[in-house]
N, C-alpha and C. Protein backbone atom coordinates (compact mmCIF):
# COMPACT_ATOMS: atom_id res chain seq x y z
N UNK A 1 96.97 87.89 114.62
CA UNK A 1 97.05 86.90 113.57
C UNK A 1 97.04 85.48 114.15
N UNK A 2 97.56 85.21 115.36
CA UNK A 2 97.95 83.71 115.58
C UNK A 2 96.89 83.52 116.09
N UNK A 3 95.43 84.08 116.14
CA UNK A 3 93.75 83.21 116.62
C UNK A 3 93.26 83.38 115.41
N UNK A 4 93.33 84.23 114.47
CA UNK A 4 92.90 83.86 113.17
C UNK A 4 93.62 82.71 112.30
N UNK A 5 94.92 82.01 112.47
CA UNK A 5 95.94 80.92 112.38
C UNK A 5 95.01 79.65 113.18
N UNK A 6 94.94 79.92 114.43
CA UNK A 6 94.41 79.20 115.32
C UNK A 6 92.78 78.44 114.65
N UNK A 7 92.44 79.61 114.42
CA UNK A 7 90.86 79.54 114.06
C UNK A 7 91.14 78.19 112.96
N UNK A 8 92.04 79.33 112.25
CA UNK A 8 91.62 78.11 110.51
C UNK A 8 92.31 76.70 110.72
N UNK A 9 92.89 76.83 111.65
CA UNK A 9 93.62 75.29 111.77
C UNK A 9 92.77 74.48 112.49
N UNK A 10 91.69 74.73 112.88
CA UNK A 10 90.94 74.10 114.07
C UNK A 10 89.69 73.76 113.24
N UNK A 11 89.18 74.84 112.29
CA UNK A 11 88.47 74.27 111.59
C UNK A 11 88.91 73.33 110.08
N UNK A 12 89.97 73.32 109.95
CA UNK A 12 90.39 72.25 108.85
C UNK A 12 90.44 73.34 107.27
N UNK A 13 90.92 74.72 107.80
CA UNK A 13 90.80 75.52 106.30
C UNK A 13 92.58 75.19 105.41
N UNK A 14 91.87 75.42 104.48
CA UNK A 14 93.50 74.49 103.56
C UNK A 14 94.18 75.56 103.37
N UNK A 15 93.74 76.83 102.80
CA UNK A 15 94.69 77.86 102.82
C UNK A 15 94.45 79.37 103.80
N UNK A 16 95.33 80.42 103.83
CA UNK A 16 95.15 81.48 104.58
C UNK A 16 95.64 82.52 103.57
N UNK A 17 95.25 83.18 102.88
CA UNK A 17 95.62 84.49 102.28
C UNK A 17 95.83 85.67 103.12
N UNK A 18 97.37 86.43 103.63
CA UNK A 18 97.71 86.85 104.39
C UNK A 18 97.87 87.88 103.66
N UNK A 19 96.91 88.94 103.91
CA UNK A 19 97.29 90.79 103.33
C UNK A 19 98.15 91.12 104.17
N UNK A 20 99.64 91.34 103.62
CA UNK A 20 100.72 92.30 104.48
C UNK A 20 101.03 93.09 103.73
N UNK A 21 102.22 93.84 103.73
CA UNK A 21 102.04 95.32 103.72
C UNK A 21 103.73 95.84 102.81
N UNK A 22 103.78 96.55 101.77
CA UNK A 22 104.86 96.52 101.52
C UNK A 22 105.72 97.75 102.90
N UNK A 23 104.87 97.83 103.98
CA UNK A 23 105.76 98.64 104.73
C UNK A 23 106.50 97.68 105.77
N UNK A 24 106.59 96.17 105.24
CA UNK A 24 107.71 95.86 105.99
C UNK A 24 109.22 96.18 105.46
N UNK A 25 109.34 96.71 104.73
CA UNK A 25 110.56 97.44 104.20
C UNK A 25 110.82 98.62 104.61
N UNK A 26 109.96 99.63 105.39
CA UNK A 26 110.63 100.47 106.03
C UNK A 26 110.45 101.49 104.90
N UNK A 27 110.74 102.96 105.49
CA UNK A 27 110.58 104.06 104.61
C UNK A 27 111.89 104.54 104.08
N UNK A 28 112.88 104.06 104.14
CA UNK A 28 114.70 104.91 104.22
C UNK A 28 114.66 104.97 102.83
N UNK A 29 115.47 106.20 102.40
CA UNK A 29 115.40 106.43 101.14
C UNK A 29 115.83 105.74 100.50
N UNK A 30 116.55 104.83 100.49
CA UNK A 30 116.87 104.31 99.24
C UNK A 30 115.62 103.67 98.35
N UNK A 31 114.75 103.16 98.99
CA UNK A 31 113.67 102.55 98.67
C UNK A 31 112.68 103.27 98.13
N UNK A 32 112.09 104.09 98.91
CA UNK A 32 110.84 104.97 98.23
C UNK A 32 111.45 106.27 97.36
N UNK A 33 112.76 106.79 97.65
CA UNK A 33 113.40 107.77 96.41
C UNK A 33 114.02 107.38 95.56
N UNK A 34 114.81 106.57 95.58
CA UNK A 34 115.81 106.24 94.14
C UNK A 34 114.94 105.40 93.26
N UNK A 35 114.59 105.07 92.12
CA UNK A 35 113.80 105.03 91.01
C UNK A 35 114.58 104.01 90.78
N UNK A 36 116.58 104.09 90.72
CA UNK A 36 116.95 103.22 90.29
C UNK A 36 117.36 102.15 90.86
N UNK A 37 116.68 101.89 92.51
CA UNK A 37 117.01 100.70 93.10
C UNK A 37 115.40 100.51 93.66
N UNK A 38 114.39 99.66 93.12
CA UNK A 38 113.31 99.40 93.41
C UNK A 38 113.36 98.51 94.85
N UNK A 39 112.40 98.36 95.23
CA UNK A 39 112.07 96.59 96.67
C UNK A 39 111.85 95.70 95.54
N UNK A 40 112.42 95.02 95.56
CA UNK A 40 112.65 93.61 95.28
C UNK A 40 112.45 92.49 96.83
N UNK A 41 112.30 91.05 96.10
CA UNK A 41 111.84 89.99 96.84
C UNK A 41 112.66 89.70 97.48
N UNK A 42 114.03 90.35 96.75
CA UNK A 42 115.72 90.24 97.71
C UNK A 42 116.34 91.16 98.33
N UNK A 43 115.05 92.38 98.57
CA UNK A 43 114.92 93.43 99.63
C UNK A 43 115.49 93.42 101.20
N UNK A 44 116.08 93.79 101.98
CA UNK A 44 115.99 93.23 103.61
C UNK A 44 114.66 94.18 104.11
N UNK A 45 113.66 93.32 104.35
CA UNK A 45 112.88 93.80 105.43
C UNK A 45 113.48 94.86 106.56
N UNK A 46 112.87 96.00 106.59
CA UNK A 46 113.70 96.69 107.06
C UNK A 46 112.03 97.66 107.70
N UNK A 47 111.64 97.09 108.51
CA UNK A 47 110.51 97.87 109.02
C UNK A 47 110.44 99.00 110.56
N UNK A 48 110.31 99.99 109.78
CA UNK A 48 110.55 101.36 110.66
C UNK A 48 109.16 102.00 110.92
N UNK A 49 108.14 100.99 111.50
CA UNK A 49 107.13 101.38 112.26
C UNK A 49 106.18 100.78 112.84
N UNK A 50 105.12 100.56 113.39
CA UNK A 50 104.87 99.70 113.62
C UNK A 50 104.01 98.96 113.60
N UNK A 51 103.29 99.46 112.34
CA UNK A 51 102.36 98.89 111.55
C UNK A 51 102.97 97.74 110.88
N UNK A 52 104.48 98.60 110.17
CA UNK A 52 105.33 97.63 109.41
C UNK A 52 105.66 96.24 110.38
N UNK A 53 106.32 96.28 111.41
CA UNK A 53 106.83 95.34 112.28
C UNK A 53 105.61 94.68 112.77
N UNK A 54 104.43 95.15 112.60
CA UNK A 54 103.08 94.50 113.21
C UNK A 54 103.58 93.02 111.56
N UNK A 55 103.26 93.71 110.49
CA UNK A 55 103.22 92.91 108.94
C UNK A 55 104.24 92.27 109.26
N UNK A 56 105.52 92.14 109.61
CA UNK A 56 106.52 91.17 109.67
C UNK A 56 106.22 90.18 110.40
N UNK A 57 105.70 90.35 111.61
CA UNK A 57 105.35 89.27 112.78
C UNK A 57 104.54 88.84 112.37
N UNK A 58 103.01 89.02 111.75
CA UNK A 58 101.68 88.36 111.00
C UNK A 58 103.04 87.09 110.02
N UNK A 59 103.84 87.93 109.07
CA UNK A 59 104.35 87.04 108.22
C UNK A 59 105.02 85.66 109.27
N UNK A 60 105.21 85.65 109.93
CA UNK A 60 105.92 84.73 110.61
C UNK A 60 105.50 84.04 111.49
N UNK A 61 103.94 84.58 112.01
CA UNK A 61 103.22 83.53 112.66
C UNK A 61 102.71 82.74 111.48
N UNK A 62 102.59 83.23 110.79
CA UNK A 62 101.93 82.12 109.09
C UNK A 62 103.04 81.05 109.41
N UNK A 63 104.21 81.53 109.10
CA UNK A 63 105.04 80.66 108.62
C UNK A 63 105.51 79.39 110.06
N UNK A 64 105.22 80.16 111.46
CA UNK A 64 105.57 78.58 112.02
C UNK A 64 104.36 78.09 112.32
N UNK A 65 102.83 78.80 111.77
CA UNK A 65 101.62 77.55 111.91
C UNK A 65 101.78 76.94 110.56
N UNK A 66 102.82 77.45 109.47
CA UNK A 66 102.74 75.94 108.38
C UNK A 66 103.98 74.89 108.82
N UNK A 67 104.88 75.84 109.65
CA UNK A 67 106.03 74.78 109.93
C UNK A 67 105.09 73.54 111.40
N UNK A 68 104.53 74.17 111.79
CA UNK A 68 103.99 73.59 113.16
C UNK A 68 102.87 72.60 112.83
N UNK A 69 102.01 72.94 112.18
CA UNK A 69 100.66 72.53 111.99
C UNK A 69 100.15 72.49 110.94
N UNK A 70 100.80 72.71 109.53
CA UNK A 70 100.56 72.52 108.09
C UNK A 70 99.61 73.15 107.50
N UNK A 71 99.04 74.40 108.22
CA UNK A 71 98.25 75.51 107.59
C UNK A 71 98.73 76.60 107.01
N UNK A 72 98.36 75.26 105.15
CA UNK A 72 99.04 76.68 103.94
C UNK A 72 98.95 78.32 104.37
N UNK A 73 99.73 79.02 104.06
CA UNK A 73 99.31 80.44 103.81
C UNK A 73 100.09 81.11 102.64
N UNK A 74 99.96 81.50 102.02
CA UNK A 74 100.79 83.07 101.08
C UNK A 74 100.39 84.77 101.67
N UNK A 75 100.90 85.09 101.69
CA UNK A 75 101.13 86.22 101.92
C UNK A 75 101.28 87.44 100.93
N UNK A 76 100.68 88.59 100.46
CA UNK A 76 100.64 89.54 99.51
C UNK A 76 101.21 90.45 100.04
N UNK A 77 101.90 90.96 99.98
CA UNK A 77 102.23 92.46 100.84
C UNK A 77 101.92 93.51 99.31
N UNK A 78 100.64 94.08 99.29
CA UNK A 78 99.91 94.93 98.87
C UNK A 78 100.38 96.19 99.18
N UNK A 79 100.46 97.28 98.14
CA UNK A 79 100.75 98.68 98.41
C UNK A 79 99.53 99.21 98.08
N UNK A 80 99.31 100.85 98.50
CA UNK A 80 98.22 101.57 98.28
C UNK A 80 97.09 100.99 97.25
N UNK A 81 95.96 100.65 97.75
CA UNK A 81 95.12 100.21 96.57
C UNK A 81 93.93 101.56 96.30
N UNK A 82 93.69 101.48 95.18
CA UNK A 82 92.37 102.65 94.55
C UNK A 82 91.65 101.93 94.03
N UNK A 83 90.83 102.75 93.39
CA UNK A 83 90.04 102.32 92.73
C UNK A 83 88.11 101.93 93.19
N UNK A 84 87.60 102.44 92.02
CA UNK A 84 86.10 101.84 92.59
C UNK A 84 86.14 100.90 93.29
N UNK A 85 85.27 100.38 94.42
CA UNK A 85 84.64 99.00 94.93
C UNK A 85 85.78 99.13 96.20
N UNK A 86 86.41 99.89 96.34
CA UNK A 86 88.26 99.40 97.34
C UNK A 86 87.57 99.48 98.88
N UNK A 87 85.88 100.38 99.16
CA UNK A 87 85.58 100.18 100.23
C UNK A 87 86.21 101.40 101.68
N UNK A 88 85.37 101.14 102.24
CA UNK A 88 85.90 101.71 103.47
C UNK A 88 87.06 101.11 104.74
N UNK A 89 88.06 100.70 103.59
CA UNK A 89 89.46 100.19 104.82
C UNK A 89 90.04 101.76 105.20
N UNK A 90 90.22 101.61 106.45
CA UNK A 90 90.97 102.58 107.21
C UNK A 90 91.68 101.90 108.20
N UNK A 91 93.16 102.32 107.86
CA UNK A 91 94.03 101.67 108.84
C UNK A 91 94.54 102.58 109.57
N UNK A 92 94.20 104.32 108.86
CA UNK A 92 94.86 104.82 110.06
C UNK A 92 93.86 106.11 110.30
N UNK A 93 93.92 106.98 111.03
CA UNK A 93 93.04 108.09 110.84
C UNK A 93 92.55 108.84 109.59
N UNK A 94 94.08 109.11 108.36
CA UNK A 94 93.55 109.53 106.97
C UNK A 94 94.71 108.37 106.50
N UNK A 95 94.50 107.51 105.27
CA UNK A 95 95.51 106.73 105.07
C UNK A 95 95.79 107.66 103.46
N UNK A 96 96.66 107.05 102.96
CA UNK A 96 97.64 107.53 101.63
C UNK A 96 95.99 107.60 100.66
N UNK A 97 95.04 107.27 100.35
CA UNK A 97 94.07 106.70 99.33
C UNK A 97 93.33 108.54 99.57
N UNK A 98 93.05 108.71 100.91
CA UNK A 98 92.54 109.92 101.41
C UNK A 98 93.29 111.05 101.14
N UNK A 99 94.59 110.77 101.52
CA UNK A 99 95.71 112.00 101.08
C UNK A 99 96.08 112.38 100.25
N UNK A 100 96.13 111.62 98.72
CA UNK A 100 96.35 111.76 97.27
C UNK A 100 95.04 111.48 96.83
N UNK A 101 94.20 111.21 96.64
CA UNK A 101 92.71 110.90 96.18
C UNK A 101 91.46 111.59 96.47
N UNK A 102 90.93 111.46 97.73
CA UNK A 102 89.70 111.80 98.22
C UNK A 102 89.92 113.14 98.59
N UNK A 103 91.21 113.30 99.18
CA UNK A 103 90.99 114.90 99.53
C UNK A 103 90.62 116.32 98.60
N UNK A 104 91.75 115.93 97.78
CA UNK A 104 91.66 116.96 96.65
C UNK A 104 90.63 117.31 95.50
N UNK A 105 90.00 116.17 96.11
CA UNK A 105 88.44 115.97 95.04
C UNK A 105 86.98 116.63 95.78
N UNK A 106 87.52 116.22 97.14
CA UNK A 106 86.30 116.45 98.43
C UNK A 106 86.49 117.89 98.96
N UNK A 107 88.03 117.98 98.82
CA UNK A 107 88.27 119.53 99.75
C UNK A 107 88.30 120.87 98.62
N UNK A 108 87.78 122.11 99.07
CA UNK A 108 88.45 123.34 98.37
C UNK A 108 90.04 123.66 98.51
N UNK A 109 90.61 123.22 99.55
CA UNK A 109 92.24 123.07 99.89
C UNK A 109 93.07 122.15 100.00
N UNK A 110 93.56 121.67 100.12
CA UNK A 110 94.53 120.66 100.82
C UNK A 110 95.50 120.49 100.17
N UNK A 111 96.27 120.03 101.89
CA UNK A 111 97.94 120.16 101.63
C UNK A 111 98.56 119.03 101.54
N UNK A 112 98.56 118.81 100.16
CA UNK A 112 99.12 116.93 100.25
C UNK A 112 100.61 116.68 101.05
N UNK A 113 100.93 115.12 100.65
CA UNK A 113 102.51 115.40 100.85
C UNK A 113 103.34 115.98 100.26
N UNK A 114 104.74 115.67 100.48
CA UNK A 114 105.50 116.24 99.48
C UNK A 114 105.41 115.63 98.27
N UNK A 115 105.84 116.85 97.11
CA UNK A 115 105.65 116.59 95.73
C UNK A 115 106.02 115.37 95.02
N UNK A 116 107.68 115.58 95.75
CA UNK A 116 108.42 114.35 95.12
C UNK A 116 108.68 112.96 95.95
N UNK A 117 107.51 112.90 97.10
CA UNK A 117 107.58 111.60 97.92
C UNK A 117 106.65 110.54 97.29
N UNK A 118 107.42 108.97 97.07
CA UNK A 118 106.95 108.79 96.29
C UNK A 118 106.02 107.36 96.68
N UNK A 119 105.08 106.87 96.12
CA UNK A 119 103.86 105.94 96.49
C UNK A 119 103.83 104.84 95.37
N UNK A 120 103.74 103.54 95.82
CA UNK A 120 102.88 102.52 94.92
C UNK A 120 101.86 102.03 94.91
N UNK A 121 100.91 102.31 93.72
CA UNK A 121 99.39 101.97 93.46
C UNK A 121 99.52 100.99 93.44
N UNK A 122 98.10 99.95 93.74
CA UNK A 122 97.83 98.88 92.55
C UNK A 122 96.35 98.96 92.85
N UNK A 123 95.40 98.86 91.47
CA UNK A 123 94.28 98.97 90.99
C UNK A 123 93.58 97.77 91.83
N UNK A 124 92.46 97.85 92.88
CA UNK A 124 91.87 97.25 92.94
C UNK A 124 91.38 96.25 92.51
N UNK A 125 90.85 96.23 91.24
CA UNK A 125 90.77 94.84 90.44
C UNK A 125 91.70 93.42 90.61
N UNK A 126 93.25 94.57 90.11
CA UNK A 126 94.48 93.91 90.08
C UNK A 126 94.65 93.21 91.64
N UNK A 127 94.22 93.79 92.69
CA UNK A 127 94.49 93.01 94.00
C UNK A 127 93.73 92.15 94.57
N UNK A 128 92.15 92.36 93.82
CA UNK A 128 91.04 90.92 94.15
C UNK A 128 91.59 89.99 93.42
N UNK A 129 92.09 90.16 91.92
CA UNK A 129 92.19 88.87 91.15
C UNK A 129 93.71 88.43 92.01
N UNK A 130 94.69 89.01 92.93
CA UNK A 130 95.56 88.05 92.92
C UNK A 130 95.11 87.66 94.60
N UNK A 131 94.14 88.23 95.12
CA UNK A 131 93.47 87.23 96.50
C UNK A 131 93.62 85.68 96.43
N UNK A 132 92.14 85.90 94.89
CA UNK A 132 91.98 84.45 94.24
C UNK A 132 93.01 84.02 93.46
N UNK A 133 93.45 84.52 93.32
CA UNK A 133 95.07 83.01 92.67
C UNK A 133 95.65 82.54 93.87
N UNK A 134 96.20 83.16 94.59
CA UNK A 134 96.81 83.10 95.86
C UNK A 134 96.05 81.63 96.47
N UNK A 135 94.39 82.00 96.30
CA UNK A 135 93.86 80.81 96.87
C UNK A 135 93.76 79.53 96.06
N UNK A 136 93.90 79.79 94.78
CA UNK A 136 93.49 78.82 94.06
C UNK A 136 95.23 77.91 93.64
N UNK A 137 96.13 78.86 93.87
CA UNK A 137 97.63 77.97 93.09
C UNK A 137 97.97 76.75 94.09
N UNK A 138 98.64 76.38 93.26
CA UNK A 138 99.24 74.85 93.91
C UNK A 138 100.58 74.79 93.96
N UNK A 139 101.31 74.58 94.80
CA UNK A 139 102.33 74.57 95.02
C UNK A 139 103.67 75.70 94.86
N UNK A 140 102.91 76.91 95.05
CA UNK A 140 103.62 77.86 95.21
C UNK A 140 105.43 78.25 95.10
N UNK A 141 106.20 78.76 94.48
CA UNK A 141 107.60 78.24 94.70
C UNK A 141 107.95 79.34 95.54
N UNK A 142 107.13 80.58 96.52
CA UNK A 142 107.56 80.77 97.52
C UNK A 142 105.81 81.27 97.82
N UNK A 143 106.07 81.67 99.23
CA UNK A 143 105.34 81.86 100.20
C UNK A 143 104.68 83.39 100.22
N UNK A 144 105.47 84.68 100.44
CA UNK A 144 105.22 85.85 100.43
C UNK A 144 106.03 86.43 99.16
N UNK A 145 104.87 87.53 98.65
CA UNK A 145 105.07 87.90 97.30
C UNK A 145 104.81 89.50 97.47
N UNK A 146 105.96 90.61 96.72
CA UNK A 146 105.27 91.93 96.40
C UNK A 146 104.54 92.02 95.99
N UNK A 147 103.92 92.86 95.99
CA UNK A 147 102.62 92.98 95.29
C UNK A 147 102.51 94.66 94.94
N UNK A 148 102.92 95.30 93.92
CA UNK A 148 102.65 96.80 93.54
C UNK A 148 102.22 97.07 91.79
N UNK A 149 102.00 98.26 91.59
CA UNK A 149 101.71 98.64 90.58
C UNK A 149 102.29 99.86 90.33
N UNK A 150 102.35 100.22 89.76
CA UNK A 150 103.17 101.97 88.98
C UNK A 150 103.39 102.56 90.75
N UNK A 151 104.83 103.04 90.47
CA UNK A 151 105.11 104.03 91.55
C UNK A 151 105.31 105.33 91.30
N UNK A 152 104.60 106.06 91.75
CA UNK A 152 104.66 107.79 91.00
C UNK A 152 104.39 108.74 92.63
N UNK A 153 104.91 110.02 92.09
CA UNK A 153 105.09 110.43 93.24
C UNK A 153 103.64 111.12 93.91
N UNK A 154 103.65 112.09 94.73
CA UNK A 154 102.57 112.55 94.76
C UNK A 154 102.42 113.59 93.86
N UNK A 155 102.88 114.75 93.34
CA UNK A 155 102.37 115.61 92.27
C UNK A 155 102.13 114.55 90.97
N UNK A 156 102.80 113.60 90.33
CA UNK A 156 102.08 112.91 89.54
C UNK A 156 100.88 112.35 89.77
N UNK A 157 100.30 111.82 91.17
CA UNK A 157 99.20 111.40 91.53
C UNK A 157 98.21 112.44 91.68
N UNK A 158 98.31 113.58 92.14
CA UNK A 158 97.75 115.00 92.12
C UNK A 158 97.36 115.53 90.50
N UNK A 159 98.28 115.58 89.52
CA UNK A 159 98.05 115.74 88.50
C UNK A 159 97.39 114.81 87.24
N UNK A 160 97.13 113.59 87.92
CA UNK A 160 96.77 112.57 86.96
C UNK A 160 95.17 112.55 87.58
N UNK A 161 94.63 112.59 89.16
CA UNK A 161 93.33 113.13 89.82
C UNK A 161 92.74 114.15 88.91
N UNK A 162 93.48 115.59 88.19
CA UNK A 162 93.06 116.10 88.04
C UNK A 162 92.64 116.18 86.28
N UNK A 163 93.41 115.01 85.57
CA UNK A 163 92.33 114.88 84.44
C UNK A 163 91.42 114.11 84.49
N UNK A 164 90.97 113.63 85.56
CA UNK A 164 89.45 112.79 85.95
C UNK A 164 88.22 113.66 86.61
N UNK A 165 88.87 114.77 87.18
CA UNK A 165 87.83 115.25 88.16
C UNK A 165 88.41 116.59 88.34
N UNK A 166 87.56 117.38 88.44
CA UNK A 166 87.82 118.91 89.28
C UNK A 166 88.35 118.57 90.86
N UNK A 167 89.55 119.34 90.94
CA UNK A 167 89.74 119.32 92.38
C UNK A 167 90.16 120.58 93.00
N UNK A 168 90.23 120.52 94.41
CA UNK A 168 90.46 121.99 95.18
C UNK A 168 91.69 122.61 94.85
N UNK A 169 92.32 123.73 95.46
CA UNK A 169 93.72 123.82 95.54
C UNK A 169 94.49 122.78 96.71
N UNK A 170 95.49 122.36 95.46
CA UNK A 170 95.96 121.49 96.20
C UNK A 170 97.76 122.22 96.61
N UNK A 171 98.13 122.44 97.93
CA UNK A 171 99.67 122.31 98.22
C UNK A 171 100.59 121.42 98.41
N UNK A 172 101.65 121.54 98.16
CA UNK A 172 102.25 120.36 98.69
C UNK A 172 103.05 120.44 99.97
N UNK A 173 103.16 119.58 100.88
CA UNK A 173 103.43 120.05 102.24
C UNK A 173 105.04 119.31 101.96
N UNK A 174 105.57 119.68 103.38
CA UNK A 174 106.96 119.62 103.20
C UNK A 174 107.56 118.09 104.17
N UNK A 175 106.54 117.79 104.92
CA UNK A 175 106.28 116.70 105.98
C UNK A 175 106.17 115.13 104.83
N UNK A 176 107.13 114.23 105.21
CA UNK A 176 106.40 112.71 104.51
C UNK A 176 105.09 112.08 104.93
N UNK A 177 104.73 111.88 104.38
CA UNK A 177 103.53 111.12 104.83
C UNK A 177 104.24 109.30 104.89
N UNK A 178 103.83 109.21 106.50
CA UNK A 178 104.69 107.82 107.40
C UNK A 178 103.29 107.18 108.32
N UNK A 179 103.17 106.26 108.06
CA UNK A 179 102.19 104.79 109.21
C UNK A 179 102.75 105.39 110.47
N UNK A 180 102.47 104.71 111.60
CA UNK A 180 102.79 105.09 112.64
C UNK A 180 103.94 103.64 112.99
């Protein structure tokens, strides 16, 4: 992050839209199982991997090239995105989009995660249009923002695939599905 920081400060860019990750919060249950204590903005960052701790440090080189050198940034920390147009991002060998989505549509088998481990969407659409706000607002009253949509587990995501499309047999495995 800090030569892409570097870059835009050198060429005179006014803002930086920073995709991070809601896995700087870490996987511990309270967060992704209890329903009745969501991540909130008054969450503690609590990142248990190191993708996540990669997203914390991006957040914080932003923040001392605006303290240092006055190159705006906001920051989205985006959860699982779907949807038509979402493209070929791969961040990891199979990411969450492949494991609840593509598989069970593509495969005669597969063994998702567990049933009741649970994931937040947000619709593609919903995450281009807040790129461009991000770039377009003025005066922001903070810096880094959640960013999710409906959280459902994986058999709800498995079962909602399957009034769109025929899919394989699907199991549910007993393993979480975790970033590295």
């Amino acid at each position: 992050a800090r030569g892409q920081f570097e870059v835009a400060r050198l060429c005179g860019v006014r803002r930086i839209v920073l995709r991070t990750s809601g896995a700087v919060y870490g996987h511990y249950p309270k967060v992704w199982k209890d329903a009745e204590e969501p991540v909130t903005m008054d969450s503690l960052p609590k990142a248990d991997t190191i993708f996540g701790a990669s997203q914390l440090f991006n957040e914080r080189v932003a923040e001392l090239f605006a303290e240092r050198y006055g190159v705006d940034y906001i920051g989205l920390r985006l959860s699982s995105i779907y949807g038509f147009g979402r493209g070929e991002r791969r961040t990891a060998p199979r990411d969450i989009y492949d494991e609840l989505i593509e598989c069970p549509v593509l495969e005669d088998h597969f063994v998702a995660p567990p049933a009741n481990q649970r994931f937040a969407w947000t619709y593609v659409g919903d995450a281009a249009e807040a790129l461009v706000r991000a770039l377009k607002v003025d005066k922001p009253p903070v810096r880094i923002f959640n960013m999710t949509g409906e959280v459902r587990t994986a058999a709800e995501t498995v079962n909602f695939i399957k009034t769109l499309a025929p899919i394989g047999k699907v199991e549910f495995g007993q393993a979480p599905v975790r970033r590295l």
